[in-house]
C-alpha atoms as a PDB file:
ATOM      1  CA  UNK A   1      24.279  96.294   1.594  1.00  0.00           C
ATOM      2  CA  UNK A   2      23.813  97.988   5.037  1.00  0.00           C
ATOM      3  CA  UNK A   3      20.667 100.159   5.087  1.00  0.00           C
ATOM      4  CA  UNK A   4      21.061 104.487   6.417  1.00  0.00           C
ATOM      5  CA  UNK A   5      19.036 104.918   9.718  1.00  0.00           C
ATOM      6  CA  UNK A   6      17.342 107.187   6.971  1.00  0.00           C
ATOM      7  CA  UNK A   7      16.790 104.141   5.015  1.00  0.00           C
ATOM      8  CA  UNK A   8      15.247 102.098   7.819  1.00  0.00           C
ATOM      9  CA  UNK A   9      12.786 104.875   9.037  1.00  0.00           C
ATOM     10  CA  UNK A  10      12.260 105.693   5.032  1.00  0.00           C
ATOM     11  CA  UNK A  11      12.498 109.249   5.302  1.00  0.00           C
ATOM     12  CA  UNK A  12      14.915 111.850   3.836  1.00  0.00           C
ATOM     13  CA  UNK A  13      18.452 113.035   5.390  1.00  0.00           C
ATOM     14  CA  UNK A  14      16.416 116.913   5.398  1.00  0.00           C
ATOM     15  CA  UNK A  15      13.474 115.009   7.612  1.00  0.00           C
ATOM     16  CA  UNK A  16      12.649 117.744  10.288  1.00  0.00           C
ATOM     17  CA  UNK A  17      12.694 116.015  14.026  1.00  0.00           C
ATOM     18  CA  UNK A  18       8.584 115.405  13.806  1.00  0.00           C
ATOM     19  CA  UNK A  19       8.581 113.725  10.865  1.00  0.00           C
ATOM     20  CA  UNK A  20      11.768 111.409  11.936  1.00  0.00           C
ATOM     21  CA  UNK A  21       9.821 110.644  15.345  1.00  0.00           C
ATOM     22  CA  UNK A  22       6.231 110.618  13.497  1.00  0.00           C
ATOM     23  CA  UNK A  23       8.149 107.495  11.165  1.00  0.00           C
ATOM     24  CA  UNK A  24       9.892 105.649  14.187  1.00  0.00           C
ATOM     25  CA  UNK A  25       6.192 105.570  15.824  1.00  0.00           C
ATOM     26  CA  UNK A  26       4.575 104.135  12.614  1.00  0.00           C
ATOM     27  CA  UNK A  27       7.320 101.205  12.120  1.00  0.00           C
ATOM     28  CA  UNK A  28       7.102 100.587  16.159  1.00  0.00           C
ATOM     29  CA  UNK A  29       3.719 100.730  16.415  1.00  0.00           C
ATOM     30  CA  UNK A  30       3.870  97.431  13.397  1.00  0.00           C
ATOM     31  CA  UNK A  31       6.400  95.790  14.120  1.00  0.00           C
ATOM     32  CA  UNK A  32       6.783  95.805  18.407  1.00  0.00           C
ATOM     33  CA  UNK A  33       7.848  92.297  19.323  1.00  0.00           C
ATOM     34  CA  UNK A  34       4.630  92.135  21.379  1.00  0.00           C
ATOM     35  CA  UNK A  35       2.561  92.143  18.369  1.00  0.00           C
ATOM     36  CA  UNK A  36       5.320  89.792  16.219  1.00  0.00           C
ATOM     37  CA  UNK A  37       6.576  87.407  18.477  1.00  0.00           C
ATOM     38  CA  UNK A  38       6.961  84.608  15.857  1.00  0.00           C
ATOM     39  CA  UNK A  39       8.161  86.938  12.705  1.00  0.00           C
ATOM     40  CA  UNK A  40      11.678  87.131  13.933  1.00  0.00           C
ATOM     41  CA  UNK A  41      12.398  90.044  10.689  1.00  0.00           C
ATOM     42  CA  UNK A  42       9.834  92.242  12.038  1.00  0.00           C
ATOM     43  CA  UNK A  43      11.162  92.156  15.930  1.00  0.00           C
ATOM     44  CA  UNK A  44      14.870  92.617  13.928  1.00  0.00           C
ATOM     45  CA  UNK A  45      13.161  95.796  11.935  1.00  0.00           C
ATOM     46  CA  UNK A  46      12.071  97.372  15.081  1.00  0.00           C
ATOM     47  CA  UNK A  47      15.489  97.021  16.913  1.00  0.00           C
ATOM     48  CA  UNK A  48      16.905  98.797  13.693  1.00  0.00           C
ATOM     49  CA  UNK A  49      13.949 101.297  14.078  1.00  0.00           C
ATOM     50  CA  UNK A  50      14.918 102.054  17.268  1.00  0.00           C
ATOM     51  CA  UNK A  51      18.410 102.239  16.952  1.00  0.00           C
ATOM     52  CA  UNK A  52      17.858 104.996  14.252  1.00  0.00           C
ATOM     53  CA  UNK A  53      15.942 106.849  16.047  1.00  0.00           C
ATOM     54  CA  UNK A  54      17.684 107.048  18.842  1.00  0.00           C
ATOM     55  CA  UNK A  55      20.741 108.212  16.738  1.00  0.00           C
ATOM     56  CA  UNK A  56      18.759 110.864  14.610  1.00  0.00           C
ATOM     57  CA  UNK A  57      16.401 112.619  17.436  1.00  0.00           C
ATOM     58  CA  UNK A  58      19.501 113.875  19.348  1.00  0.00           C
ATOM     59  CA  UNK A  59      21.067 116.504  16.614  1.00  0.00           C
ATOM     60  CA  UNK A  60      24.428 116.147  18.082  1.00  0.00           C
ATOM     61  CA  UNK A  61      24.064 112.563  17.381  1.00  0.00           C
ATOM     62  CA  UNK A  62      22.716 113.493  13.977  1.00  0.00           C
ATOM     63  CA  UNK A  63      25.187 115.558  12.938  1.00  0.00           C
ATOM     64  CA  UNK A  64      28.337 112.931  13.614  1.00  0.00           C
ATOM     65  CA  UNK A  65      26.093 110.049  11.476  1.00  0.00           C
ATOM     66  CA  UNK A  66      25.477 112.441   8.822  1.00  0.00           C
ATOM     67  CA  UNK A  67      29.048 113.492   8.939  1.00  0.00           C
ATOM     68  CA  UNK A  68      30.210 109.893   9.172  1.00  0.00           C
ATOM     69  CA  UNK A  69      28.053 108.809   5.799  1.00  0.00           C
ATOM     70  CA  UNK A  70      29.662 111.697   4.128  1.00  0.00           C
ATOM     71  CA  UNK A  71      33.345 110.191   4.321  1.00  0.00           C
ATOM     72  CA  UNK A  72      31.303 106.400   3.896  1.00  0.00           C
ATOM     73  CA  UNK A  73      30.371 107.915   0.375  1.00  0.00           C
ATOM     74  CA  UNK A  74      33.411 109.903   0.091  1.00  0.00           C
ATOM     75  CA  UNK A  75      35.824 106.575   0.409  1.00  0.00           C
ATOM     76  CA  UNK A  76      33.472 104.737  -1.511  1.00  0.00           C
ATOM     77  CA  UNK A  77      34.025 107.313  -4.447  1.00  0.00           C
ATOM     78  CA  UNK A  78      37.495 107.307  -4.180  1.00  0.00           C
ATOM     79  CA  UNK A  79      37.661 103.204  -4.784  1.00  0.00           C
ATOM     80  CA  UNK A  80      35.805 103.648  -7.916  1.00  0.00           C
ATOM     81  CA  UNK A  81      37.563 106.298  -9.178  1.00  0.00           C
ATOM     82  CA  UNK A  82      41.008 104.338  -8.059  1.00  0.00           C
ATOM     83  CA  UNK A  83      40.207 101.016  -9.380  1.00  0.00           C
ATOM     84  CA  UNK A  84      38.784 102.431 -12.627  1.00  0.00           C
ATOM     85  CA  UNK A  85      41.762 104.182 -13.047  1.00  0.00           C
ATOM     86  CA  UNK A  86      43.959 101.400 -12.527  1.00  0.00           C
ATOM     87  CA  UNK A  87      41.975  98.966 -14.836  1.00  0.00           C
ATOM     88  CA  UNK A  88      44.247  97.161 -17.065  1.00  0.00           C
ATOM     89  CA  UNK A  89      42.793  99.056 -20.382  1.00  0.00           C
ATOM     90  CA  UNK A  90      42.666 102.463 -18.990  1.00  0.00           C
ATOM     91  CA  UNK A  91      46.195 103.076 -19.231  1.00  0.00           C
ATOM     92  CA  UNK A  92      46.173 104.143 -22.745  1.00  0.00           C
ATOM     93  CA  UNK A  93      45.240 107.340 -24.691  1.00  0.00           C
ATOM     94  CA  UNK A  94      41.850 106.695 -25.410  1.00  0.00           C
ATOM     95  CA  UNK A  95      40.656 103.721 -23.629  1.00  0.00           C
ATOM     96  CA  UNK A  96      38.023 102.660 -26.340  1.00  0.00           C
ATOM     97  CA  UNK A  97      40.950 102.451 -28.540  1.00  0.00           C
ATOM     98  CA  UNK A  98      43.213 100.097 -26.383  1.00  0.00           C
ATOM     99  CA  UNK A  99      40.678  98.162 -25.433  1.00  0.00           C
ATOM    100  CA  UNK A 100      40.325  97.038 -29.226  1.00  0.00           C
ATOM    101  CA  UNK A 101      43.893  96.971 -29.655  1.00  0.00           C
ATOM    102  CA  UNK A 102      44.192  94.701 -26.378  1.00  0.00           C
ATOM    103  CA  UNK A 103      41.264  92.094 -27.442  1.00  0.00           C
ATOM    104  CA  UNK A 104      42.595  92.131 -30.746  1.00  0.00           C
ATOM    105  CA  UNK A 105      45.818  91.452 -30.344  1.00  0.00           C
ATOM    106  CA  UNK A 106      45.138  88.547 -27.712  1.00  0.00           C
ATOM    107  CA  UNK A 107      42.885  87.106 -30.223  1.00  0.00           C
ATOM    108  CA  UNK A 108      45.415  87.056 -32.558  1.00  0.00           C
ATOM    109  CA  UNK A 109      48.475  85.727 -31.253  1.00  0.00           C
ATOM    110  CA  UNK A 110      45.988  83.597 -29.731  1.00  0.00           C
ATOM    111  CA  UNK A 111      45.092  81.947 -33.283  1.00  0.00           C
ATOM    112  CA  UNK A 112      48.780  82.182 -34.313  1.00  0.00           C
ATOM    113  CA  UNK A 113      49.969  80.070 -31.428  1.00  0.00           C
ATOM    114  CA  UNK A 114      47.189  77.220 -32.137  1.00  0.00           C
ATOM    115  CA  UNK A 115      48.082  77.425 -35.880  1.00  0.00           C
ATOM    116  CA  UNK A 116      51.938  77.227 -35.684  1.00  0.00           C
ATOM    117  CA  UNK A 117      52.483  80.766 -37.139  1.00  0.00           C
ATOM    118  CA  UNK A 118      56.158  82.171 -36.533  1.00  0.00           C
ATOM    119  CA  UNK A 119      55.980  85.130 -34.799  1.00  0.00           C
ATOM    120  CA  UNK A 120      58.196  87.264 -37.698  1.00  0.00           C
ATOM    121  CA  UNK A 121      54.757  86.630 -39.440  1.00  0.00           C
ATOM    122  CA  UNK A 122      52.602  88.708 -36.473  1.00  0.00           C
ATOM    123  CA  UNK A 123      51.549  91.842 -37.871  1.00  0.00           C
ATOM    124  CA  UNK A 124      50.365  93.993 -34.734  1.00  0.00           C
ATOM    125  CA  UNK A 125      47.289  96.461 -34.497  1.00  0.00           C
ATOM    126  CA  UNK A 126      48.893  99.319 -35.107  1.00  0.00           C
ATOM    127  CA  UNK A 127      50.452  98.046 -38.578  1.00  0.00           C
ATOM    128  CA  UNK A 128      46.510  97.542 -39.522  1.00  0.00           C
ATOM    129  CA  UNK A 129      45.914 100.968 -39.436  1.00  0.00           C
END
């Protein structure tokens, strides 16, 4: 998963504009390609370093990533909600309930059709109960 420039300079989206530039500093002053010329993760880190601070010191900047990671969480919380509404065994009244239904009725017909069972003999869940 993709790391927040928040993420990369470890500091919170309320950080005030000393503290974001008092972070970038720290991580550039350990990881500057002139002091890791060999550790290619550490010259990568720095880019990223860079890259976020140059997007979260300008608060016009700031304010159209921060508005941009809203809708990023907004249309990831839409997906969940859509594809755990559309999951096969949510359908039903109570899902705990159909789920049971659904696993035991597979398992089931499942036995009757290795057994040779007619299926006039198939009694269904909701006979059961």
């Amino acid at each position: 998963m993709k790391q927040t420039y928040y993420e990369i300079l470890n500091i919170n989206a309320e950080a005030t504009a000393e503290e974001i530039k008092r972070a970038y500093r720290k991580i550039a002053h350990a990881h500057h390609p002139d002091k890791n010329l060999t550790n290619p993760e550490s010259v990568q880190l720095f880019i990223d370093a860079s890259q976020a601070y140059e997007i979260l010191c300008c608060e016009a900047s700031r304010k159209k990533y921060d508005e941009h990671l809203q809708e990023q969480q907004t249309i990831k919380i839409n997906r969940r909600s859509r594809a755990y509404k559309n999951h096969r065994w949510e359908t039903g009244n109570s899902s705990a309930i159909h789920f049971a239904k659904e696993v035991f009725t597979r398992f089931y017909i499942n036995d009757i059709l290795f057994t040779g069972i007619n299926n006039e003999d198939i009694r269904h869940y909701d006979d059961l109960l």
